[in-house]
Protein backbone atom coordinates (compact mmCIF):
# COMPACT_ATOMS: atom_id res chain seq x y z
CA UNK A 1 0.00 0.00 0.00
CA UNK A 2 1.25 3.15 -0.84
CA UNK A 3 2.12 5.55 2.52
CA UNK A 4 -0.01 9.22 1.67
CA UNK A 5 1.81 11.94 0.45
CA UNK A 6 2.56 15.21 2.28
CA UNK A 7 3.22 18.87 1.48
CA UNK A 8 6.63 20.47 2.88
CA UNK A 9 7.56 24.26 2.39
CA UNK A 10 11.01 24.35 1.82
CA UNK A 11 13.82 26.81 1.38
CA UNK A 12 16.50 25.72 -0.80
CA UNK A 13 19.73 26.76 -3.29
CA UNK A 14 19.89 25.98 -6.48
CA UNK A 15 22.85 25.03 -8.42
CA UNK A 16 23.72 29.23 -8.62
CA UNK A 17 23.73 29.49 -4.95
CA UNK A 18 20.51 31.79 -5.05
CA UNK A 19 17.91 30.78 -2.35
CA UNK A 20 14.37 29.27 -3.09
CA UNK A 21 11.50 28.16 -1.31
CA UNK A 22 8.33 27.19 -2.32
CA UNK A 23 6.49 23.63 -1.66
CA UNK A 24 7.35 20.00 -2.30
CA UNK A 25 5.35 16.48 -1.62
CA UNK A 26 6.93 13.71 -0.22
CA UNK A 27 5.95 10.76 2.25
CA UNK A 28 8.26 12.07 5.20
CA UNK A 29 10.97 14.69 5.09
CA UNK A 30 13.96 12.38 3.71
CA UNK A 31 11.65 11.73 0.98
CA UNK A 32 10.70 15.07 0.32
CA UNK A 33 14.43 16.07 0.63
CA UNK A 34 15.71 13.38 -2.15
CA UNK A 35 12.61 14.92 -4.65
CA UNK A 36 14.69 18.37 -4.15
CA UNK A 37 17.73 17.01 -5.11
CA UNK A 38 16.37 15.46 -7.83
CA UNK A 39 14.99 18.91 -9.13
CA UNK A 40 18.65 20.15 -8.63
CA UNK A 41 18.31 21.92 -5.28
CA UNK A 42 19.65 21.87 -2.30
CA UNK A 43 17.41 21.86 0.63
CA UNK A 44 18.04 23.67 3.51
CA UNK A 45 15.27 23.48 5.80
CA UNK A 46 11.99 22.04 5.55
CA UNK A 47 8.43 22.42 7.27
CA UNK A 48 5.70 20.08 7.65
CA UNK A 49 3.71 23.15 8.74
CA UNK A 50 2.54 20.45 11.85
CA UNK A 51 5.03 21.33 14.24
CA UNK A 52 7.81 18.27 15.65
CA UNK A 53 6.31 15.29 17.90
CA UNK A 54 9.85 15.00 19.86
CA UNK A 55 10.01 12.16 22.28
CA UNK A 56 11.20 12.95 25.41
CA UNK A 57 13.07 10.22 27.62
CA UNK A 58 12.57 10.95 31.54
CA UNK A 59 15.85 10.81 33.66
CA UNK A 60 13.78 8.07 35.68
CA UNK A 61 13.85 6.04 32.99
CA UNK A 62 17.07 6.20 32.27
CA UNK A 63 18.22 5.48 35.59
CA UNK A 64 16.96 2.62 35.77
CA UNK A 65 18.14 1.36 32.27
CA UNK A 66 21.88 2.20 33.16
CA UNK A 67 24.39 3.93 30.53
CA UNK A 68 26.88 2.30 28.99
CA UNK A 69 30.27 3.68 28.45
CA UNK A 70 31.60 5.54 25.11
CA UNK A 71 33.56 2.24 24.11
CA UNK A 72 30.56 -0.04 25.33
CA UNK A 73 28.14 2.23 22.78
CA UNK A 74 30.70 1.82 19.87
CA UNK A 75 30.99 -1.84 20.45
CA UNK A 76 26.98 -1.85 20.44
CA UNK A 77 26.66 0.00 17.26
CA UNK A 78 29.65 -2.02 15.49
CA UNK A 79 27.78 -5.30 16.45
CA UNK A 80 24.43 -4.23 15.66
CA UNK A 81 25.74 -3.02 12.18
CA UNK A 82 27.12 -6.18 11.06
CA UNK A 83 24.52 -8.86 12.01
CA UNK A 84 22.09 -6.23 10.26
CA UNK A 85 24.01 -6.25 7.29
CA UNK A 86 23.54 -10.11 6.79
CA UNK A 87 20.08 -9.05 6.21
CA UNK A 88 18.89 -9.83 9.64
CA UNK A 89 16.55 -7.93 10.78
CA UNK A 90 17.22 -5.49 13.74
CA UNK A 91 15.20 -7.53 16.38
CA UNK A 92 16.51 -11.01 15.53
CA UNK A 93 20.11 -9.41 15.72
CA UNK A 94 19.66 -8.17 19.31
CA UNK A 95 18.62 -10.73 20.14
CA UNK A 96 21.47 -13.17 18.88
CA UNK A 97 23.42 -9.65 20.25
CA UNK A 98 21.59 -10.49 24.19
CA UNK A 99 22.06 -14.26 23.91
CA UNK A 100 23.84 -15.88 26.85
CA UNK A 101 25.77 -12.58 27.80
CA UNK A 102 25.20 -10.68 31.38
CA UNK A 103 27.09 -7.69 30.29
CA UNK A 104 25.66 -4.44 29.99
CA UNK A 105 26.02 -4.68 26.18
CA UNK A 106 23.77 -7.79 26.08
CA UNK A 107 21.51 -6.31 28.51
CA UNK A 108 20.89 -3.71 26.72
CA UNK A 109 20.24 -5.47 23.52
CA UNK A 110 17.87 -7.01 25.18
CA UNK A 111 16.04 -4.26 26.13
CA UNK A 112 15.87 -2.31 23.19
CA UNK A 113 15.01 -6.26 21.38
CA UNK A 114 11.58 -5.99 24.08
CA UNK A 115 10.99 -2.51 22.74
CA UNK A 116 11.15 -2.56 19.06
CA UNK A 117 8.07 -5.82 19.93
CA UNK A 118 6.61 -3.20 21.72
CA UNK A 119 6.09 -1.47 18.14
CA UNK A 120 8.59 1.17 19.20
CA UNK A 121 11.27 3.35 16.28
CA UNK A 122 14.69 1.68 16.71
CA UNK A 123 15.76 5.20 17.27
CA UNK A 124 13.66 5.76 20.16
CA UNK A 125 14.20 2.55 21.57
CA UNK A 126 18.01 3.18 21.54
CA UNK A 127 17.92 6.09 23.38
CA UNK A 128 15.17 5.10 25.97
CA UNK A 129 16.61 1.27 26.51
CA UNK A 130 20.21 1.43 25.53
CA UNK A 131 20.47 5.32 26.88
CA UNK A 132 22.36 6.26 23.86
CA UNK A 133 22.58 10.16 23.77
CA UNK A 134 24.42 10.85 20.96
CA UNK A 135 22.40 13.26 18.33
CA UNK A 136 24.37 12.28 15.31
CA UNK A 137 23.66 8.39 15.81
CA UNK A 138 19.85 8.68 16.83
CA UNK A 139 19.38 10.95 13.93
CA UNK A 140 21.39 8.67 11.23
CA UNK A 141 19.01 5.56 12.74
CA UNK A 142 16.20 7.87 12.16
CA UNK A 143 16.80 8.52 8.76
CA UNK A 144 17.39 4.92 8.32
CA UNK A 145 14.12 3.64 9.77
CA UNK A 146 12.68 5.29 6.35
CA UNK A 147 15.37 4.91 3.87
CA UNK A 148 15.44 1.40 4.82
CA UNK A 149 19.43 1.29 4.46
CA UNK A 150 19.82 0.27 8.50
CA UNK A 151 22.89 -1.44 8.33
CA UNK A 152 24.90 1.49 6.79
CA UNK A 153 23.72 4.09 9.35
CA UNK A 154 24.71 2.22 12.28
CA UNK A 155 28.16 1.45 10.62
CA UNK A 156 28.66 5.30 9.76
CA UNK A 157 27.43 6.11 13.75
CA UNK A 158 29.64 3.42 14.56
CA UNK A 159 32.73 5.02 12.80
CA UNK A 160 32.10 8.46 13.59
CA UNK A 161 31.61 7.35 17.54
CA UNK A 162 35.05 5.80 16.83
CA UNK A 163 37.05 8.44 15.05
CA UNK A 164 36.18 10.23 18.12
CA UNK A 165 37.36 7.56 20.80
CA UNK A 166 40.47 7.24 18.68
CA UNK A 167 41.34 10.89 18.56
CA UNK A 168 40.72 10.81 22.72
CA UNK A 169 43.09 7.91 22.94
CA UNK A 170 45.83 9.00 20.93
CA UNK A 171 46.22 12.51 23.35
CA UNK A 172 45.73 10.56 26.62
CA UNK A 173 48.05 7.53 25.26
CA UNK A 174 50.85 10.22 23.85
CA UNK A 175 50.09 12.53 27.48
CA UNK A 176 50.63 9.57 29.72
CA UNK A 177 54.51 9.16 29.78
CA UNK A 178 54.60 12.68 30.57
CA UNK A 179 52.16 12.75 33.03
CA UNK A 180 53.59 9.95 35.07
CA UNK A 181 57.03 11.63 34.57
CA UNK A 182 55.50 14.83 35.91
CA UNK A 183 54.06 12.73 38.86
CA UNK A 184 57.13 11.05 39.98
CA UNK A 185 59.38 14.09 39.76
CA UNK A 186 56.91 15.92 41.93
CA UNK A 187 56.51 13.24 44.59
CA UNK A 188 60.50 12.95 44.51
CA UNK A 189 60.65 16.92 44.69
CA UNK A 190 57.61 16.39 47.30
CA UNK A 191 60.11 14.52 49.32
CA UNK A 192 63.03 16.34 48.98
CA UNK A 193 60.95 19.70 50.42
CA UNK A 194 59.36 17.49 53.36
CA UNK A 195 61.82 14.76 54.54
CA UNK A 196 65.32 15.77 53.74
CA UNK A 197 65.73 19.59 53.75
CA UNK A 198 64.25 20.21 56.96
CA UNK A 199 67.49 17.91 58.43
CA UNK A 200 69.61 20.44 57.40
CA UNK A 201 68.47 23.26 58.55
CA UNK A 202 69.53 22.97 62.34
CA UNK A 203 73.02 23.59 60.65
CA UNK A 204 72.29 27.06 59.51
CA UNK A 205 69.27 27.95 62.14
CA UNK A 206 70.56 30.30 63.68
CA UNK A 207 72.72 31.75 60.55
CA UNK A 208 69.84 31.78 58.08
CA UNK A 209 71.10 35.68 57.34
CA UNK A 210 74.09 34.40 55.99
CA UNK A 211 72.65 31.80 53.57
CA UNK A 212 72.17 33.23 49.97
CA UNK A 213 68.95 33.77 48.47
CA UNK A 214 67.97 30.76 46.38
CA UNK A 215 68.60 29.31 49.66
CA UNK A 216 66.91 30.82 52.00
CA UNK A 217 63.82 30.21 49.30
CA UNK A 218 63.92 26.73 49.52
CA UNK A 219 64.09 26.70 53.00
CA UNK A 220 61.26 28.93 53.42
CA UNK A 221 59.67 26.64 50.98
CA UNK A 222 60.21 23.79 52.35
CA UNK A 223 58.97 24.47 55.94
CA UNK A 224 55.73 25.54 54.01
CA UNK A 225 54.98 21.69 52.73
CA UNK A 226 56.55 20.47 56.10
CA UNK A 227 53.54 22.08 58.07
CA UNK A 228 50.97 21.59 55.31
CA UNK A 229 51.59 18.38 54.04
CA UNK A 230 48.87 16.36 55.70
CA UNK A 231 46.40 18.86 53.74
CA UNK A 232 48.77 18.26 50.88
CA UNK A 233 47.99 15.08 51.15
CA UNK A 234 44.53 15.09 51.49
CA UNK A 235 43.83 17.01 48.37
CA UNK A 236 46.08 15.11 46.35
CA UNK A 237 44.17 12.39 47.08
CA UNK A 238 40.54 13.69 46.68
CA UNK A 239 41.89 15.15 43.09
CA UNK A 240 42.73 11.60 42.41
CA UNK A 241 39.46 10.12 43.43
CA UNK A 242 37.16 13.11 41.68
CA UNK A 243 39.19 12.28 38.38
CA UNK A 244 38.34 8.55 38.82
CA UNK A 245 35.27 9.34 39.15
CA UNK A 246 34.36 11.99 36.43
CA UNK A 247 36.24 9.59 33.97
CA UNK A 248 33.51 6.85 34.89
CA UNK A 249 30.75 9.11 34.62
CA UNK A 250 32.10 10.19 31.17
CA UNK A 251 32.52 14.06 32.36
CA UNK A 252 36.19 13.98 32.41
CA UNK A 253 36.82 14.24 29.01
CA UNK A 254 34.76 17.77 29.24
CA UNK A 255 36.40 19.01 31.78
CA UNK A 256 40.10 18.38 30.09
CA UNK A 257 39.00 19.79 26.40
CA UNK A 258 37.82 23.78 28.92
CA UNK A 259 41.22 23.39 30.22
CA UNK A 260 42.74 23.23 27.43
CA UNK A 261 40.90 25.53 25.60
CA UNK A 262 42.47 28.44 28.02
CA UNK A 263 46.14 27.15 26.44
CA UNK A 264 46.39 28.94 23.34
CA UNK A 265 48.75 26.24 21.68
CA UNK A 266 46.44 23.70 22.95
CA UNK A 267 43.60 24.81 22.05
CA UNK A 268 44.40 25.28 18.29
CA UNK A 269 45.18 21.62 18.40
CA UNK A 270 41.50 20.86 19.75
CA UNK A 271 40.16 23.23 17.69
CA UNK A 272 41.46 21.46 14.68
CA UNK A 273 40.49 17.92 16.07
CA UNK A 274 36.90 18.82 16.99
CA UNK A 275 36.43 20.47 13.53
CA UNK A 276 37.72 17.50 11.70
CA UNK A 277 35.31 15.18 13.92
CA UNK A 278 32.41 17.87 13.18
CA UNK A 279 32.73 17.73 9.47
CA UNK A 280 32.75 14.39 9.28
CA UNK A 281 29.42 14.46 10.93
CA UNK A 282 28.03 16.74 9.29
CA UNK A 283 28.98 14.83 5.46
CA UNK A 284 27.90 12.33 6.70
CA UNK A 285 24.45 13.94 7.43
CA UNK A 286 24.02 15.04 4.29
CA UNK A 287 24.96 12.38 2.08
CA UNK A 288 21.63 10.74 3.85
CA UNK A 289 19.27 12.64 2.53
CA UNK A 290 18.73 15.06 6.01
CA UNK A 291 18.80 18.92 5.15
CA UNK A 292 21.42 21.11 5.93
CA UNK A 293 19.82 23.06 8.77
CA UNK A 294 18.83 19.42 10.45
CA UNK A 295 22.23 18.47 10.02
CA UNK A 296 23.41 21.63 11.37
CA UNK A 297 21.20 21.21 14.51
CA UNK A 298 22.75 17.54 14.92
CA UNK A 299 26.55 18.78 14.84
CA UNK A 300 25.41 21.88 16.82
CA UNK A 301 24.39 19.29 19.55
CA UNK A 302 27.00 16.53 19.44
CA UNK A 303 29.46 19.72 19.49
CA UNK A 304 32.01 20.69 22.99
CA UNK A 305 30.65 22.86 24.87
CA UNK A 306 32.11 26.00 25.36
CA UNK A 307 33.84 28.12 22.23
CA UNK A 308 32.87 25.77 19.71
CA UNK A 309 29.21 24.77 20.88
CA UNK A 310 28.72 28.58 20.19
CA UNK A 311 30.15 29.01 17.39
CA UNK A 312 27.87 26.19 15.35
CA UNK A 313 24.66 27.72 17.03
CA UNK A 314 25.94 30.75 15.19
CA UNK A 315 26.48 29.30 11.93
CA UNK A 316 23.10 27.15 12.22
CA UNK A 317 21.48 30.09 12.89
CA UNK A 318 22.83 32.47 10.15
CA UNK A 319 22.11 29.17 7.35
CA UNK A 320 18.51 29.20 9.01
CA UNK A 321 18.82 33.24 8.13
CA UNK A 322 19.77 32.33 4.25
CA UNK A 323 23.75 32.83 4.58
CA UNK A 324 25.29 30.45 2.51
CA UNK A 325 27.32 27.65 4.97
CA UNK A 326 31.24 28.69 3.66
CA UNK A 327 30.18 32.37 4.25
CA UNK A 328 29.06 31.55 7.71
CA UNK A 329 32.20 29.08 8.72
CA UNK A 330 34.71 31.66 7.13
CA UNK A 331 32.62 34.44 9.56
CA UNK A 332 33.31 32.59 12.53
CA UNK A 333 36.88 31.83 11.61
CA UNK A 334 36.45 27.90 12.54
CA UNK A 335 38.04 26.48 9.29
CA UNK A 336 40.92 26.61 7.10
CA UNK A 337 41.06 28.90 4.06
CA UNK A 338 41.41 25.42 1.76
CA UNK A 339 38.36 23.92 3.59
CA UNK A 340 36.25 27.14 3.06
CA UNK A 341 37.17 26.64 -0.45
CA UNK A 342 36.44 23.39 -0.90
CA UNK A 343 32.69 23.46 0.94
CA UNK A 344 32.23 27.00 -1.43
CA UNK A 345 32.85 24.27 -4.73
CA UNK A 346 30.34 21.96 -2.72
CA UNK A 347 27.66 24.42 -2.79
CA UNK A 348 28.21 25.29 -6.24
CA UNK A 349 28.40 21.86 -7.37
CA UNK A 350 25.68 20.30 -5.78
CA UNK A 351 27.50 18.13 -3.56
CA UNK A 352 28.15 19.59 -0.32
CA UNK A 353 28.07 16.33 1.92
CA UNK A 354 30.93 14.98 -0.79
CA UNK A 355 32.66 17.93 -0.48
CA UNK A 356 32.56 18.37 3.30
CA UNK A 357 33.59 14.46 3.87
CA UNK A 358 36.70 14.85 1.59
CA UNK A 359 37.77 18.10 3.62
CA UNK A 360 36.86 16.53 6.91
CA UNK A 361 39.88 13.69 5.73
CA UNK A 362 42.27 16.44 4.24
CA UNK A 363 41.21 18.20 8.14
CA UNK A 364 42.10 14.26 9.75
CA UNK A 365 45.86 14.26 7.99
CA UNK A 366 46.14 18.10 9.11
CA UNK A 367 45.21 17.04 12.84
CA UNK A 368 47.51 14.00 13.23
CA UNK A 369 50.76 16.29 12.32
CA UNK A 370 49.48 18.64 14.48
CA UNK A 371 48.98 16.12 17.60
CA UNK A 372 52.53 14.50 16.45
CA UNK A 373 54.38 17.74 16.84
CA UNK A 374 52.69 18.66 19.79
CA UNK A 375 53.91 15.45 21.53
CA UNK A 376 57.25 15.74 20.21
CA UNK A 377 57.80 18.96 21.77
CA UNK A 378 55.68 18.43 24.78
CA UNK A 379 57.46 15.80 26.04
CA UNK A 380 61.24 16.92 25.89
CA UNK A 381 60.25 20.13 27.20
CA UNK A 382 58.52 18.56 30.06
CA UNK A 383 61.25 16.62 30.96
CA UNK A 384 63.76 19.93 30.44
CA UNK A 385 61.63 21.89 32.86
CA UNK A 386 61.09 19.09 35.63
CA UNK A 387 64.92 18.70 35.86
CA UNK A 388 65.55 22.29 35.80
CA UNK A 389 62.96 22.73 38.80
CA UNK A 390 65.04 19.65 40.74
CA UNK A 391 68.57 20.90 39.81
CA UNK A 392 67.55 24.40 41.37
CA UNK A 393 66.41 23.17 44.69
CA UNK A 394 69.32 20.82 44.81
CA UNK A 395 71.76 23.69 43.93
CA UNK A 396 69.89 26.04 46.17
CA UNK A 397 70.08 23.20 49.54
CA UNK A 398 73.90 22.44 48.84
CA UNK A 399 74.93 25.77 47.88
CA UNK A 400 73.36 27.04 51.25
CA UNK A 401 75.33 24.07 52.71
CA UNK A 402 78.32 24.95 51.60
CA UNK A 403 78.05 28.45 52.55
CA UNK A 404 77.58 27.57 56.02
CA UNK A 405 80.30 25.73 56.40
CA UNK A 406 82.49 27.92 54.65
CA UNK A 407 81.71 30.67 57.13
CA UNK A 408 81.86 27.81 59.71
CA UNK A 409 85.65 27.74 58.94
């Protein structure tokens, strides 16, 4: 049976760039959108004039289904995406997915198996079930549930959940030998301050006057962490258990990219990485028949928050306006000159989502040099300026030493 037909005002550009809007029929919106493109426009937004039935997931609910980690979802999507495409269908597959397994990757297949029977979306029940949050995979499954082509949505939210896991591993991985170098030479230095310098100072007590500068700073110094270290202590190791526990909640990750973003040469480097990720999103978007403002609104969401969250509302909102999407990117200064370029000959062309993909991997090569040479330099200049900060207090304590016993004589 056929499904009805309904009637969508759109806005649009045509192969010129000049906007148009006017009204096309179509059985749901990606339908509508592919009947655009097939008139050789480009649709930007469109309006069933009926307003958007969202569905709305309480936080009861998902309490009580549990959330599975970043890797966990990734896994779920990658195994989901290749029992669907032996032309299984999606229920059967969770199914074989929740067979025999008490992990919360099997549980969860099975609850999302119990609510597609229920007759609900596979979208919804992967957010409601599986409490999958991401915008970019629940709209790629919703797209899906109409074009029919399942098995390659879940295997593009699968690799774009992945790019971005990889990306995160690669800076903690490349951070870590420098982190635990940074760790050790401040527990050593730690040490140094609290257990041995305070033995010498009995020798030069009472001629402290005499003692040179530098030396009479790491004495002062030292009695500081002698008298605080219990707090010392104590902090270091509620910092250590709030990090253990924002990384299991998923909120450390956050909390590392605002830091950074206050580094200048840091935050180029995530600027670059979370543009890359972002563009591959939003190709991706658009090479399945979702317009570019929905696709907009998707990144927008799945976007950092902070500098770069804003910026994307700004761009949505100026495409929503009628700006043309290289016009608004090149406003907000987010992009290379070449990638500007390159989206520019995707409007013009008629393929933007080609256009954007193949700049997203040109963005990809870009971002790995830039991560290389940031841990190439990090990490000898880490280790330069941890030995520097030991030498001094060593010079410092033995040059005060030596002092003393030089007037001693």
């Amino acid at each position: 049976m056929d499904q009805a037909q309904r009637t969508f005002s759109y806005v649009a550009r045509d192969t010129n760039g000049a906007r148009q809007s006017g009204v096309v029929k179509g059985v749901d919106e990606t339908d509508a959108t592919r009947n655009l493109r097939a008139q050789g426009l480009f649709p930007i937004s469109l309006d069933a004039g009926t307003g958007k039935a969202a569905t709305k997931t309480t936080k009861k609910r998902k309490r009580e289904t549990g959330q599975m980690s970043a890797k966990q979802i990734s896994d779920f999507l990658v195994r989901l995406a290749k029992l669907s495409g032996r032309q299984i269908q999606s229920e059967r597959a969770l199914a074989i997915m929740g067979e025999g397994g008490d992990d919360a990757i099997s549980q969860a297949a099975l609850r999302v198996r119990d609510s597609l029977r229920e007759g609900a979306p596979l979208s919804r029940a992967l957010n409601e079930q599986a409490g999958i949050e991401d915008a970019v995979t629940l709209s790629l499954v919703g797209g899906a549930e109409v074009s029919g082509d399942m098995s390659s949505a879940l295997t593009t939210a699968a690799e774009i959940m992945q790019n971005k896991l990889v990306v995160q591993r690669r800076i903690v991985t490349g951070l870590m030998y420098p982190g635990i170098l940074l760790a050790v030479a401040l527990l050593s230095l730690g040490l140094i301050m609290v257990a041995i310098i305070p033995q010498f100072l009995p020798l030069i007590e009472d001629r402290i006057e005499l003692v040179p500068f530098m030396g009479r700073m790491v004495f002062a110094v030292s009695g500081l962490f002698a008298g605080l270290w219990p707090y010392i202590l104590l902090g270091i190791i509620l910092l250590v258990c709030a990090t253990i526990y924002a990384a299991r909640r998923g909120r450390l990750t956050p909390i590392l990219i605002k830091l950074g973003n206050r580094i200048p040469f840091v935050r180029r480097l995530l600027l670059r990485n979370q543009m890359m990720l972002l563009l591959h999103v939003l190709g991706a978007l658009l090479t399945r028949d979702i317009t570019l403002s929905g696709a907009l609104r998707v990144v927008s969401k799945s976007a950092p928050s902070g500098p770069m969250q804003t910026s994307m509302a700004t761009v949505t909102s100026e495409v929503e306006s009628g700006a043309a999407l290289s016009d608004a990117l090149g406003r907000e200064d987010l992009l290379p000159r070449e990638a500007i370029e390159m989206i520019r000959i995707g409007e013009e062309a008629g393929d933007l989502g080609g256009m954007i993909s193949r700049s997203s991997l040109d963005m990809r090569e870009a971002a790995d040099r830039d991560l290389e040479r940031f841990l190439l330099l990090f990490q000898p200049a880490l280790i330069v300026g941890v030995g520097l900060l030991i030498g001094v207090s060593l010079y410092a304590l033995f040059s005060a030493i030596v002092s003393v016993n030089a007037i001693s004589f």
